[in-house]
N, C-alpha and C. Protein backbone atom coordinates (compact mmCIF):
# COMPACT_ATOMS: atom_id res chain seq x y z
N UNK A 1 -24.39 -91.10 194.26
CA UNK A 1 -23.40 -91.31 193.23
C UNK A 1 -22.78 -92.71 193.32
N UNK A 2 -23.00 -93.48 194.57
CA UNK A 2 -21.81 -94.08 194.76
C UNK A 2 -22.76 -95.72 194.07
N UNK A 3 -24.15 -95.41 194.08
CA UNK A 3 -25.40 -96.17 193.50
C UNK A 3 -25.15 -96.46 192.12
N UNK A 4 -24.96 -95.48 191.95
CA UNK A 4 -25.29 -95.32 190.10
C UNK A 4 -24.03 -95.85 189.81
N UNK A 5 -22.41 -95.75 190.14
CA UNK A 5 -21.32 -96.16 190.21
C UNK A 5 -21.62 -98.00 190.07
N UNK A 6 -22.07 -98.20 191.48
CA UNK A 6 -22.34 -99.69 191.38
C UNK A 6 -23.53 -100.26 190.65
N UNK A 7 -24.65 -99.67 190.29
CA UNK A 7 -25.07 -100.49 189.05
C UNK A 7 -24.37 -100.33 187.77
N UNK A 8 -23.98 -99.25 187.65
CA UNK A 8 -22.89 -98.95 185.87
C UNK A 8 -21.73 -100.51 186.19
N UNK A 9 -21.15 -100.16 187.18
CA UNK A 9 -19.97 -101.73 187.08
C UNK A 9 -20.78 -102.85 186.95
N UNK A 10 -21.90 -103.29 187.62
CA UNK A 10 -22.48 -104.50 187.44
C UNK A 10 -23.21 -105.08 186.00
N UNK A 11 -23.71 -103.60 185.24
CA UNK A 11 -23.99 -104.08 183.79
C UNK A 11 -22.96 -103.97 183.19
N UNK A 12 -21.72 -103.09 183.48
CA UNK A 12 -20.77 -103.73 182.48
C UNK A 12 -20.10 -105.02 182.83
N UNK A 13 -20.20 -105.45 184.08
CA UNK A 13 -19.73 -106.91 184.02
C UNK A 13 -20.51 -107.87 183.30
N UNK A 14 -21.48 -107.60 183.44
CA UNK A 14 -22.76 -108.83 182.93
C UNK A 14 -22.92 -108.93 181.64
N UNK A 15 -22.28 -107.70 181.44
CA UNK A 15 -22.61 -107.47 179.48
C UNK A 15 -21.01 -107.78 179.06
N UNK A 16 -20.44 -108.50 179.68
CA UNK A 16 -19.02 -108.68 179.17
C UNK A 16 -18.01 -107.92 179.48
N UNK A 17 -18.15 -106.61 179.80
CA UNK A 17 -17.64 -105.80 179.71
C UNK A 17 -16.46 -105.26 178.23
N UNK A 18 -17.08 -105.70 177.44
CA UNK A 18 -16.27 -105.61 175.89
C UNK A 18 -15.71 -104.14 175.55
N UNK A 19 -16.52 -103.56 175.83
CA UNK A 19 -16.99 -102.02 175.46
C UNK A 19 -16.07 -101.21 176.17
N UNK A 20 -15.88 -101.61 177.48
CA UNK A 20 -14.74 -101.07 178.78
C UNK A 20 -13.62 -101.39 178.44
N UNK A 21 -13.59 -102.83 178.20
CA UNK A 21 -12.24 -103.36 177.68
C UNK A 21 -11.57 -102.58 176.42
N UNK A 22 -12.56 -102.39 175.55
CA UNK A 22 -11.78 -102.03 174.56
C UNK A 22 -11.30 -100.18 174.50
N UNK A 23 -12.77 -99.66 175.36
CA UNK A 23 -12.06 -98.39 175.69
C UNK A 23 -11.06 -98.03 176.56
N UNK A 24 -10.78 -99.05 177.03
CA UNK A 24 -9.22 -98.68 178.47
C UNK A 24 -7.95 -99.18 177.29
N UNK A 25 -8.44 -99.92 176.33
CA UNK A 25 -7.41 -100.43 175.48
C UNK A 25 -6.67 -99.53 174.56
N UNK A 26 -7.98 -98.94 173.68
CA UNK A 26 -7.77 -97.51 173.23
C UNK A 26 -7.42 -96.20 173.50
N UNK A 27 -7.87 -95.77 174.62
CA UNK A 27 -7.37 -94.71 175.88
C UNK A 27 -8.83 -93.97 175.28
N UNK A 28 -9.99 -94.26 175.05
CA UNK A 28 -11.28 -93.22 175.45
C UNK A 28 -12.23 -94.03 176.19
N UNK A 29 -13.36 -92.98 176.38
CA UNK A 29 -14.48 -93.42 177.26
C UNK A 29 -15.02 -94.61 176.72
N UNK A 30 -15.75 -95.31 178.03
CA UNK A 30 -16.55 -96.07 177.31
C UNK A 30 -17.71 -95.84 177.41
N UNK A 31 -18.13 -94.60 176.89
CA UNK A 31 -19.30 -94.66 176.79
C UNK A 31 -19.40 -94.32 175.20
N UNK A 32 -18.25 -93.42 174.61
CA UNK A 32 -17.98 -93.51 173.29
C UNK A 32 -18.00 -94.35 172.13
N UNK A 33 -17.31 -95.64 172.81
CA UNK A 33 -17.19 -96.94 172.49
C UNK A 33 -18.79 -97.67 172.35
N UNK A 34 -19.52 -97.28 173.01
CA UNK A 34 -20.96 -98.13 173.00
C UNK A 34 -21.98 -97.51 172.15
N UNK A 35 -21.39 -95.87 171.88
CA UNK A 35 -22.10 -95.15 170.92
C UNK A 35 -21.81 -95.52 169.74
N UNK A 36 -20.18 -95.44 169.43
CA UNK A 36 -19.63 -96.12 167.95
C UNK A 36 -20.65 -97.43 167.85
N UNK A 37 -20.36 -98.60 168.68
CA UNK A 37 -21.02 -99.70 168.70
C UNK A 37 -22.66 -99.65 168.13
N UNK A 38 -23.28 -98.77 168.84
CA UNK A 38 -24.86 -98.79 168.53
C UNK A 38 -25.07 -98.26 167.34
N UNK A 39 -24.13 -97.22 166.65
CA UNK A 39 -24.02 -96.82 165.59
C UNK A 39 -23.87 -97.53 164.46
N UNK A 40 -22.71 -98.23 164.67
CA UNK A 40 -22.28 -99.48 163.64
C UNK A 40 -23.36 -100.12 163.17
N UNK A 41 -24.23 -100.67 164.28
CA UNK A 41 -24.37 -101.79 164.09
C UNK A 41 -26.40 -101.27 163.34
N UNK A 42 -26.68 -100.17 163.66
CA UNK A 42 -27.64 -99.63 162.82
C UNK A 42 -27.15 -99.71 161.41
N UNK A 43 -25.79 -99.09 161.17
CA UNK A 43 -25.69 -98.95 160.03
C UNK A 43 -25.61 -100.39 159.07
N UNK A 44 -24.71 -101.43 159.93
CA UNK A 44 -24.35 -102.57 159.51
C UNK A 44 -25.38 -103.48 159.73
N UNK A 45 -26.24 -103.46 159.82
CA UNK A 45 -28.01 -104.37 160.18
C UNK A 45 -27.24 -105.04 160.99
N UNK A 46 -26.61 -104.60 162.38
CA UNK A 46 -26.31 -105.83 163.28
C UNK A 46 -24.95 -106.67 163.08
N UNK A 47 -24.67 -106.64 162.21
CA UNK A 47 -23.78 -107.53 161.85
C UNK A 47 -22.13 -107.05 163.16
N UNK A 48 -22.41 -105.48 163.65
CA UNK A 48 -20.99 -106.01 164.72
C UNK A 48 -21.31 -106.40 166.20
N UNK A 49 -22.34 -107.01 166.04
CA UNK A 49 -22.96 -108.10 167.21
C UNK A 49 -21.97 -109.17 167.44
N UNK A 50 -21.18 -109.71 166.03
CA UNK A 50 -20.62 -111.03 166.08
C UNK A 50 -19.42 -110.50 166.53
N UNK A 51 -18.44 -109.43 165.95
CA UNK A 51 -17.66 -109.11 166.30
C UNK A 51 -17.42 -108.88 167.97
N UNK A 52 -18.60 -108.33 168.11
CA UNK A 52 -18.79 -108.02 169.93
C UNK A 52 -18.58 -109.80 170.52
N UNK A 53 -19.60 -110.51 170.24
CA UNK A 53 -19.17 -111.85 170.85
C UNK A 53 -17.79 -112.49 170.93
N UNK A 54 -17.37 -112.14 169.61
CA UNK A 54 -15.76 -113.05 169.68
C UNK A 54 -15.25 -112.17 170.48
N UNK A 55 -15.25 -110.75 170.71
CA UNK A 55 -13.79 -110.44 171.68
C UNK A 55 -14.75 -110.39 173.36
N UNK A 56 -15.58 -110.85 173.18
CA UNK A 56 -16.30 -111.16 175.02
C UNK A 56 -16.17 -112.63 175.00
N UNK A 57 -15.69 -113.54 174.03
CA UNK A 57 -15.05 -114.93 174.20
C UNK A 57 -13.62 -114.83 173.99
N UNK A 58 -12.90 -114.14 173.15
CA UNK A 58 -11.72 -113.70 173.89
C UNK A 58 -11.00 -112.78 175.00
N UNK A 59 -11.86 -112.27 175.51
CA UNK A 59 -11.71 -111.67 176.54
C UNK A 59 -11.66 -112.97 177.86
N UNK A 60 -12.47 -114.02 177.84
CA UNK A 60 -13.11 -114.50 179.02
C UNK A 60 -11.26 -115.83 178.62
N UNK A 61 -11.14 -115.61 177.64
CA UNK A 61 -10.51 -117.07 177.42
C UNK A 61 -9.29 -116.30 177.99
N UNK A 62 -8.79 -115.42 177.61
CA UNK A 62 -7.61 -114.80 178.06
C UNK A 62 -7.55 -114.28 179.76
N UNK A 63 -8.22 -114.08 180.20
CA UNK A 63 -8.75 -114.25 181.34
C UNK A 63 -8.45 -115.73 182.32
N UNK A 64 -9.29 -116.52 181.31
CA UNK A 64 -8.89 -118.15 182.04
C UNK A 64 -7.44 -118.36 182.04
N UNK A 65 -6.87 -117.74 180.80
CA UNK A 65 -5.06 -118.24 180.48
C UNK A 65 -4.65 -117.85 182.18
N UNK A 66 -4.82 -116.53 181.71
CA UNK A 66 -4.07 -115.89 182.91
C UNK A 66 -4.41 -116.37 184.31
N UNK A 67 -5.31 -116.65 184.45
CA UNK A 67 -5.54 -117.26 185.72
C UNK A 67 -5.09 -118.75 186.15
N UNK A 68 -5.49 -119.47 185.13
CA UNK A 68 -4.31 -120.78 185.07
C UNK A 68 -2.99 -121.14 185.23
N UNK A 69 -2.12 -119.83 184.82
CA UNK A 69 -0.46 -119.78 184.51
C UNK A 69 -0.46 -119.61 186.10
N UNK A 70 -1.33 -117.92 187.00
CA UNK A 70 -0.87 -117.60 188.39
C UNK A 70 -1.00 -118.88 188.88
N UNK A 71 -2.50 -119.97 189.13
CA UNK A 71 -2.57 -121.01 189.73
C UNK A 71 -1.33 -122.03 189.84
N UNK A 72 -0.34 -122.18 188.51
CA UNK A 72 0.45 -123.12 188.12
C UNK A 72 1.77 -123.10 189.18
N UNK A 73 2.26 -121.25 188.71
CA UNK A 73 3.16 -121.35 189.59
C UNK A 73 3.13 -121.10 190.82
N UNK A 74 2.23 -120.86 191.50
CA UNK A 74 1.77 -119.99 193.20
C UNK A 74 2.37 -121.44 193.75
């Protein structure tokens, strides 16, 4: 169990983790979140691919903020 645990965290890091993010944001699974997602995006020929990119570039940027401000004042 503790296998399958650590490859599931390592593809959701690698894949952005968008999908996690937005299900801890929402309060459901994320595995729900990746179903909506795969769903969408059948229905939408792809098109919430882009949407997925901007919030895994706002995710990473908000990320940098925050890590910049702790650096500033430590």
């Amino acid at each position: 169990m503790k296998q399958v645990k650590l490859i599931t965290e390592l593809v959701e890091k690698s894949a952005f983790g968008v999908c996690s993010y937005l299900g801890k944001k929402m309060g459901i699974r994320t595995t729900r979140v990746r179903i909506y997602f795969i769903y969408t995006s059948f229905v939408a020929f792809g098109s919430p691919v882009v949407f997925y990119l901007f919030v895994a570039f706002w995710i990473n940027v908000k990320e940098y903020i925050s890590k910049k401000k702790n650096i500033i004042w430590e």
